[in-house]
Protein backbone atom coordinates (compact mmCIF):
# COMPACT_ATOMS: atom_id res chain seq x y z
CA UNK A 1 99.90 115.15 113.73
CA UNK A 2 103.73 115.92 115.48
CA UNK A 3 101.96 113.46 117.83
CA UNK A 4 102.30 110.34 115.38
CA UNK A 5 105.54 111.26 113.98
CA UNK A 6 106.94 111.38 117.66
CA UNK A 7 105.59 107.83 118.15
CA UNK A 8 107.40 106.44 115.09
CA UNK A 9 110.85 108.56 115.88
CA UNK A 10 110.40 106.73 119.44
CA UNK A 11 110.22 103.39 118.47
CA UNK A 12 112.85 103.38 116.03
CA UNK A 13 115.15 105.78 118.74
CA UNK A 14 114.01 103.50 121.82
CA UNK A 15 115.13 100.33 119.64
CA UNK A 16 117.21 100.54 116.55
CA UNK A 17 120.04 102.77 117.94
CA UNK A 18 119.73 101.07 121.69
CA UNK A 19 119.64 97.46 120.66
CA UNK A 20 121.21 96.95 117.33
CA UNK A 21 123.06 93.95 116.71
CA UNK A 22 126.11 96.03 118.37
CA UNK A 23 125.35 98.42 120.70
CA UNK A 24 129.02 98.85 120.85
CA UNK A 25 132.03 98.76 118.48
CA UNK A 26 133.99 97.32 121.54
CA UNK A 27 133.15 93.45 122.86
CA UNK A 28 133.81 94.14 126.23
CA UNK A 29 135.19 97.18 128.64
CA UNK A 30 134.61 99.49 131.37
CA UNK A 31 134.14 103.21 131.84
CA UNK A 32 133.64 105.87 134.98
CA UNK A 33 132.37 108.98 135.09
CA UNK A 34 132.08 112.21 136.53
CA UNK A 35 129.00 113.82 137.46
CA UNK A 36 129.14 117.76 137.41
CA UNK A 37 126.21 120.35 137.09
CA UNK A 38 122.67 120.13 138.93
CA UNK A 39 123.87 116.02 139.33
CA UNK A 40 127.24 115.53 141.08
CA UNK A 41 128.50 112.01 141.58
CA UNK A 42 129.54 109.27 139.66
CA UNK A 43 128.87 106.87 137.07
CA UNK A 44 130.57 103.12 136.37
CA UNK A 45 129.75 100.98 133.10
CA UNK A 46 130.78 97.47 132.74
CA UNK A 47 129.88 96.06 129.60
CA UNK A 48 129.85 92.78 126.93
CA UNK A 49 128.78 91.25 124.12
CA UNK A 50 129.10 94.27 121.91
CA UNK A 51 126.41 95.77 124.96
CA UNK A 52 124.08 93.06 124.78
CA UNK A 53 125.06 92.78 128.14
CA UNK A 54 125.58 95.65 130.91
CA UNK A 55 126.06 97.14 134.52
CA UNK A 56 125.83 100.35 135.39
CA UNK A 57 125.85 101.77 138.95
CA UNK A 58 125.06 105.24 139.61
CA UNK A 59 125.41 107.02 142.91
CA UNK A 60 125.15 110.88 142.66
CA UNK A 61 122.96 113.85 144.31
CA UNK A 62 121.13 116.03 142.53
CA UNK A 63 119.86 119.50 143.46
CA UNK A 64 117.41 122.08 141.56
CA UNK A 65 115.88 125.36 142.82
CA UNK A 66 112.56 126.27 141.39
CA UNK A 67 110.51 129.37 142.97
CA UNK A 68 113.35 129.72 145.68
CA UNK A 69 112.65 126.36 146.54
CA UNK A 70 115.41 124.03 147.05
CA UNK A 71 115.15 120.27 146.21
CA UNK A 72 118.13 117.64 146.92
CA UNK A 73 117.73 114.23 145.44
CA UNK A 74 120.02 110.98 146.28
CA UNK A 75 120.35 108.48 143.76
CA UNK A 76 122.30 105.17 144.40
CA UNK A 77 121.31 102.80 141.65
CA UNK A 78 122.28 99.58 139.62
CA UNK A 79 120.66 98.72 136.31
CA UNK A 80 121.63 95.57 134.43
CA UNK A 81 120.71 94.31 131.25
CA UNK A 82 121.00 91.15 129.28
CA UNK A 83 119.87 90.98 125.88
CA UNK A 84 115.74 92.16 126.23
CA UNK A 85 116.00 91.28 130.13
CA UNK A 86 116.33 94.09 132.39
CA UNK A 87 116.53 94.08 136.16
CA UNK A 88 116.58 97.89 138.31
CA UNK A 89 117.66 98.13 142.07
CA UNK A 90 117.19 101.41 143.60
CA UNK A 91 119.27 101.07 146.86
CA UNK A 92 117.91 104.20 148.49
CA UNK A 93 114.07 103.14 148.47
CA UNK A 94 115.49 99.51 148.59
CA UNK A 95 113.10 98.41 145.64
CA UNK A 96 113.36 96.99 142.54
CA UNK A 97 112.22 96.51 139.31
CA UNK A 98 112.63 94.01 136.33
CA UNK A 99 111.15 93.10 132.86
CA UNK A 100 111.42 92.74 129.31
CA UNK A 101 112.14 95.24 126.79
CA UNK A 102 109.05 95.65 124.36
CA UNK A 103 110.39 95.45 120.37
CA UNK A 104 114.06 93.89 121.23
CA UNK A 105 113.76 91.25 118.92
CA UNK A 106 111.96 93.38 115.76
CA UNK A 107 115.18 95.51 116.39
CA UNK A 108 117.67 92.72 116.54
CA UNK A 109 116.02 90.97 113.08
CA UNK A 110 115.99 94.72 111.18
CA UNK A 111 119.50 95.39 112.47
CA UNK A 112 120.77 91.98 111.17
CA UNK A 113 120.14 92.65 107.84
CA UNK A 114 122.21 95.35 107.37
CA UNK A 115 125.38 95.76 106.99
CA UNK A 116 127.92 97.84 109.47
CA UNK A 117 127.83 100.83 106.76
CA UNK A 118 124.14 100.49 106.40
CA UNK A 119 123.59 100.77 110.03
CA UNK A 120 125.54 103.66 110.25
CA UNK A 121 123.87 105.59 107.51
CA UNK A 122 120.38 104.62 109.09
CA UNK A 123 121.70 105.99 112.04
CA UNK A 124 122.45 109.17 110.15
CA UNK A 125 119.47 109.91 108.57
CA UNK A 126 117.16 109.11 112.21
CA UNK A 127 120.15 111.45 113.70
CA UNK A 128 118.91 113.99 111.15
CA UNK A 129 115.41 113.57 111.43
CA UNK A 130 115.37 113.70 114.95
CA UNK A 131 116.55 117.62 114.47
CA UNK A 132 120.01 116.40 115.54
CA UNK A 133 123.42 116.83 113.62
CA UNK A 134 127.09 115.68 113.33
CA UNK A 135 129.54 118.50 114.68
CA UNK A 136 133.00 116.59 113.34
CA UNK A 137 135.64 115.40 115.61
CA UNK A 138 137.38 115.83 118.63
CA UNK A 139 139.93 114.10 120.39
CA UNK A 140 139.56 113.20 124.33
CA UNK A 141 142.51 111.57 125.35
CA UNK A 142 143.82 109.53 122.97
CA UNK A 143 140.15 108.84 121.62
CA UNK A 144 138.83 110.27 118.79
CA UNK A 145 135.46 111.12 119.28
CA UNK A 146 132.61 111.68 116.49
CA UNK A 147 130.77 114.97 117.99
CA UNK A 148 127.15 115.29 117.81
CA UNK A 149 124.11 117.46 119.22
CA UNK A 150 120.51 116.27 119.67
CA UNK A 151 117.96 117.68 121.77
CA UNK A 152 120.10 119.90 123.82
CA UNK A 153 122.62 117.40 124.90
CA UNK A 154 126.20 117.21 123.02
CA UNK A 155 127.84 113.77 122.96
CA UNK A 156 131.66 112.75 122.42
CA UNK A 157 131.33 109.57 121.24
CA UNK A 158 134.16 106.52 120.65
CA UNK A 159 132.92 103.65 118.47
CA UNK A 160 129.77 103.69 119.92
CA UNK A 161 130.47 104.68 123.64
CA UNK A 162 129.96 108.28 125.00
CA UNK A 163 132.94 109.41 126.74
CA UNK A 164 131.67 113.18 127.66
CA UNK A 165 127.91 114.59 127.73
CA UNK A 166 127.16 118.18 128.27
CA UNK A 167 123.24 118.68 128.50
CA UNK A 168 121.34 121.91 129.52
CA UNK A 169 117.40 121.62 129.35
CA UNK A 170 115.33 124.13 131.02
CA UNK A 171 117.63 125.05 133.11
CA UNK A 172 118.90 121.97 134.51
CA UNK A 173 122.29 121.31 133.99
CA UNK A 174 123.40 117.98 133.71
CA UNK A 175 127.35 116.74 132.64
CA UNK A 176 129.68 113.23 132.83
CA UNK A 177 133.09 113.04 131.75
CA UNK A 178 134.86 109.82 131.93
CA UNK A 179 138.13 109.28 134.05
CA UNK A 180 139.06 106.05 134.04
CA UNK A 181 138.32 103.95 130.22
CA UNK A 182 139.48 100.51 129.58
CA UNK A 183 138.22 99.13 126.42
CA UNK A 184 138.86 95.21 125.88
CA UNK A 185 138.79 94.59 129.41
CA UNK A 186 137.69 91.34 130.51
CA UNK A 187 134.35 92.03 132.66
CA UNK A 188 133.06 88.63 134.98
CA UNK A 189 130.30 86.90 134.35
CA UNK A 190 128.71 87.57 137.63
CA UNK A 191 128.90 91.28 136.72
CA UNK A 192 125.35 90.74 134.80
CA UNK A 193 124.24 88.84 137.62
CA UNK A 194 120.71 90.30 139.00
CA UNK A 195 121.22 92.69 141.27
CA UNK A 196 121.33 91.35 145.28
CA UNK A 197 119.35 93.07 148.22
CA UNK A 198 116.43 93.94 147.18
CA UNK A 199 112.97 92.69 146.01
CA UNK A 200 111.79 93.16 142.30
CA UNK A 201 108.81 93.63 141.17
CA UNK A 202 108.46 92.55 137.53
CA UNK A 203 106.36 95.12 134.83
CA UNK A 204 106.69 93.32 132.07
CA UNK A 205 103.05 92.84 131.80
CA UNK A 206 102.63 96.34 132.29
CA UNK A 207 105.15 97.23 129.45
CA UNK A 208 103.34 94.84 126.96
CA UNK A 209 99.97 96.61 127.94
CA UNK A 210 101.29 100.24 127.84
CA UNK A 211 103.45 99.37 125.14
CA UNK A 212 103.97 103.19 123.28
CA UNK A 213 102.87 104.78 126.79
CA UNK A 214 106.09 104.48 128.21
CA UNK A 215 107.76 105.91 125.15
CA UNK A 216 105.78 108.90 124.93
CA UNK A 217 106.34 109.76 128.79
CA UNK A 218 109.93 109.46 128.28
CA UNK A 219 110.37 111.19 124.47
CA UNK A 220 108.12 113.92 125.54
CA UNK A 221 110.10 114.60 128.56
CA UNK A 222 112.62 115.78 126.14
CA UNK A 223 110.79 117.03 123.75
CA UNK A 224 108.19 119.86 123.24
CA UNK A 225 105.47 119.59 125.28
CA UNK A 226 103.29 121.78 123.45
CA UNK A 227 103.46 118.40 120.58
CA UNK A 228 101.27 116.27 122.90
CA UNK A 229 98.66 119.33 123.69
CA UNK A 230 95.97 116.79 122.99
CA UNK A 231 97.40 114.34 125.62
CA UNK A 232 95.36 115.62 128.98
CA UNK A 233 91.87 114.61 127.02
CA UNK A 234 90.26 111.48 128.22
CA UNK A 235 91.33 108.28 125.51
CA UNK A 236 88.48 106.16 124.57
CA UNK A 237 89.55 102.71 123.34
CA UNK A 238 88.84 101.06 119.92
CA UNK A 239 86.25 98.32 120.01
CA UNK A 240 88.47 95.73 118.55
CA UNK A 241 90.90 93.17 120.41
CA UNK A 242 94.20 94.17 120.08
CA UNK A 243 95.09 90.47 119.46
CA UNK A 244 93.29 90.87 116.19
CA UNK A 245 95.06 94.05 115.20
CA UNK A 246 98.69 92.49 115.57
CA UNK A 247 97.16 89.01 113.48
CA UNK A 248 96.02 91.59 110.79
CA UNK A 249 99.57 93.47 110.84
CA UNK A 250 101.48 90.26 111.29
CA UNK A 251 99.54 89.00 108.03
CA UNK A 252 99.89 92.32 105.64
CA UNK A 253 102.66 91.62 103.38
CA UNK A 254 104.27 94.95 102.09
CA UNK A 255 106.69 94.55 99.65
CA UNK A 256 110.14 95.66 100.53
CA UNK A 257 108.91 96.74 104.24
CA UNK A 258 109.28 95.20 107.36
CA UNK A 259 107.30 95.13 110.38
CA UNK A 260 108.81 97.19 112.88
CA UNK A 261 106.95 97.24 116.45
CA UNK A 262 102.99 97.00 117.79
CA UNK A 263 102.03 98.80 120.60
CA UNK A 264 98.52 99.33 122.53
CA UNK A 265 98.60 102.49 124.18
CA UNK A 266 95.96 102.76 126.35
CA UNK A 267 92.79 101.45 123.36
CA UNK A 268 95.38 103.23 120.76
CA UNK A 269 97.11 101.45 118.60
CA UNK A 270 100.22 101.56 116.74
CA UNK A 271 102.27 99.99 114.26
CA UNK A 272 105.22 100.59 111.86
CA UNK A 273 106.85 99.31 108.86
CA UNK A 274 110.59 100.41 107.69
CA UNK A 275 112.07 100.30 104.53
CA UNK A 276 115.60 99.49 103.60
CA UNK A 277 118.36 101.61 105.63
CA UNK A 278 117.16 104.99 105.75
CA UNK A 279 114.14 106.26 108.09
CA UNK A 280 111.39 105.37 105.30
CA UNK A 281 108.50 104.53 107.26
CA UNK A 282 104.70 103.82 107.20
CA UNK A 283 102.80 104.15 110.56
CA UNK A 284 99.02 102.75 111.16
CA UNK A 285 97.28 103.97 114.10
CA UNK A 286 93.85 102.46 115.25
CA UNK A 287 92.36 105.19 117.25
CA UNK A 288 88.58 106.40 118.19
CA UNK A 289 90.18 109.36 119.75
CA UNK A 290 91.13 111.61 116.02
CA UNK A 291 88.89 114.28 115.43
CA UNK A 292 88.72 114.54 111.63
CA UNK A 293 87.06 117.66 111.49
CA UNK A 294 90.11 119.29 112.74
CA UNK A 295 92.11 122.06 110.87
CA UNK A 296 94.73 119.61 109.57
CA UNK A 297 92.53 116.71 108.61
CA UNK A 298 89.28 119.11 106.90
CA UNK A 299 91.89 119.84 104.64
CA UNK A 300 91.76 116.56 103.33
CA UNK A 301 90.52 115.15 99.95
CA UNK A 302 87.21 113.21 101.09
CA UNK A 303 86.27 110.33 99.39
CA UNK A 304 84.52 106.90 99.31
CA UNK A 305 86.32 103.63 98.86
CA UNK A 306 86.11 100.06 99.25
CA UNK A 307 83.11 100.54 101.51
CA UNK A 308 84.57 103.21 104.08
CA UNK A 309 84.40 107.15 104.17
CA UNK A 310 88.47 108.45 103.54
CA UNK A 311 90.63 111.81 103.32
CA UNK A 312 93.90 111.50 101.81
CA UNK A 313 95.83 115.03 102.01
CA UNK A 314 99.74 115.97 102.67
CA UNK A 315 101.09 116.60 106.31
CA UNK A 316 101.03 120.38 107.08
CA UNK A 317 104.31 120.06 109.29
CA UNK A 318 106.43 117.29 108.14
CA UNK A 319 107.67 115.80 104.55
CA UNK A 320 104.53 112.64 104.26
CA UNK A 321 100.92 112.10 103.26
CA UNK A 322 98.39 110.61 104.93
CA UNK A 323 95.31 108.41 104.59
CA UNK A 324 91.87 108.91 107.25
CA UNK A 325 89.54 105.47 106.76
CA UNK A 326 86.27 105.11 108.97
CA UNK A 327 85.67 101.96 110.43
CA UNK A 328 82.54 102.74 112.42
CA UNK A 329 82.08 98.72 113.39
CA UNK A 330 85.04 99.15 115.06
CA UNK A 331 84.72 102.66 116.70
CA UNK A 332 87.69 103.43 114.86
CA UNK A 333 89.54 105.52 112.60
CA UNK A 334 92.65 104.24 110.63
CA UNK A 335 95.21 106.72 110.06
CA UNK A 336 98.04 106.06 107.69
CA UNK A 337 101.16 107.96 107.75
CA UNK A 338 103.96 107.62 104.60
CA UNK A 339 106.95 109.32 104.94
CA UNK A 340 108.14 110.48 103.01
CA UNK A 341 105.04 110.76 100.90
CA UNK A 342 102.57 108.44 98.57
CA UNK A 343 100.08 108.83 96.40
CA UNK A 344 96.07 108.74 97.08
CA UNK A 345 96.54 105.26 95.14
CA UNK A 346 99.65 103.81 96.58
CA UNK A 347 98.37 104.61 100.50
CA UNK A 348 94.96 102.88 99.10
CA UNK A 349 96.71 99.96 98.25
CA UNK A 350 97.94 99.84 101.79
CA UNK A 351 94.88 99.92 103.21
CA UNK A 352 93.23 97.10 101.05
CA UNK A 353 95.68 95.13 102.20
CA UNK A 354 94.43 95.35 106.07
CA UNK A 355 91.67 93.39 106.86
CA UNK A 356 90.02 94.63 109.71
């Protein structure tokens, strides 16, 4: 079950805090940093647009030692982005990548509607529910800096724009401090330019295919692992077009939710609705893969409705409910997650309103 709730926390992490309206409270600036721990280097940012668009160049050396074994790493890298475009030049393989960020525009059209104080009690709440907390404020510089820890890491951060980092995670120690800050500073034009001297290979495609894939390799990197101890099993894919999932979810009108994100993750597939400013959420996943006989899901209420075999029952781990429907046509099971939780009638409604 941790498994679905780290798929919704990801898509709302990966694109409501990372592409809001304003990724920054500052239009336009520039930033360096220092590398110290297992990563020594540095770090340059060059940003506008509120972070719509960016530069950063990293060049830094990293070195672990696992079993008595010694491994150096050289990094020497330029990433820019503009808006949901994103091009990556790795100087030391002399390669490159570039794409388009999955969900950009869902985020940009749920951020919109909110106000600046409802964004920042949305991101309060997902802070909170992703185990993380506020620690008050400190003052680097002459910038006073909101203080916060999440998954290991603890962030100074000035309207927006992390000025320190301090991150320990098994072992690894990894730390930037900034040493030269000008906020307001006019960046060129060119800055956001693609990056020269190399040749890119776009994954796009890829992206739209994986869709949730990616997110899961990179949330579970920093999360724990033992939450995806189902992941090594083969996946067998629903028998239904994925084209037809998103036209069913595109046409489901839920009252006071919005569609947040599709993804098809390997025959999987996922979608979420949010509600107003805080991290109310309902998440649908298509998948042949659940085993309902499980210890979790046998728990459930079975029953019969509108033509399909269902168990309803509350979420052993988390604060939600959800809803198991059979759709043997389809070689697929429906699972609906509410969180917080409904009732067995309100989740039915839900799932009349899908017409698969």
């Amino acid at each position: 079950m941790k498994k679905i709730i780290i798929l919704l926390l990801a898509i709302i992490s990966m694109n409501c805090m990372a592409q809001e309206a304003k990724k920054y409270a500052i239009k336009s600036g520039y930033i360096k940093y220092e590398l110290s721990g297992n990563t020594s280097g540095t770090k340059e940012l060059w940003w506008d647009d509120f972070g719509q668009k960016s530069c950063e160049i990293e060049k830094s050396t990293t070195t672990t030692k696992m079993f008595g074994i010694k491994n150096t790493e050289e990094k020497n890298m330029c990433t820019v982005l503009v808006k949901d475009k994103f091009w990556v030049a790795d100087y030391i393989d002399d390669s490159g990548t570039s794409g388009t960020m999955p969900y950009y525009q869902d985020a940009q059209d749920f951020a919109s509607e909110m106000t600046e104080q409802e964004q920042q009690e949305f991101a309060d709440e997902l802070l909170e529910q992703l185990g993380g907390k506020k620690l008050g404020t400190e003052t680097l510089g002459s910038y006073s800096c909101d203080v916060m820890k999440l998954m290991g890491a603890k962030s100074w951060v000035y309207k927006g724009i992390i000025l320190k980092n301090e991150a320990k995670i098994m072992g690894i120690e990894a730390n930037e401090e900034f040493v030269d800050f000008n906020p307001n500073a006019k960046v060129a034009s060119s800055k956001f330019n693609p990056p020269t001297g190399v040749d890119f290979e776009s994954i796009s495609a890829q992206q739209q295919q994986q869709g949730l894939g990616g997110l899961m390799s990179a949330f579970g990197e920093m999360g724990d692992m033992e939450d995806m101890e189902d992941d090594d099993d083969d996946i067998l894919p629903v028998n239904y077009d994925f084209d037809e999932f998103t036209e069913v979810i595109e046409n489901c009108d839920m009252e006071g939710y919005r569609s947040f994100g599709k993804a098809n993750s390997d025959g999987i597939y996922v979608a979420t609705f949010m509600k107003g400013t805080q991290t109310i959420a309902i998440t649908l996943q298509a998948d042949k893969n659940i085993d309902i006989n499980n210890a979790e899901y046998k728990a459930f209420k079975p029953f019969r409705a509108h033509g399909h075999n269902c168990r309803y029952g509350n979420l052993t781990e988390e604060d939600g409910t959800a809803l198991l429907v059979e759709y043997p046509s389809h070689s697929m099971i429906l699972l609906i997650v509410a969180m917080p939780g409904m009732s067995k009638e309100e989740m039915m409604k839900i799932e009349n309103k899908l017409q698969f």
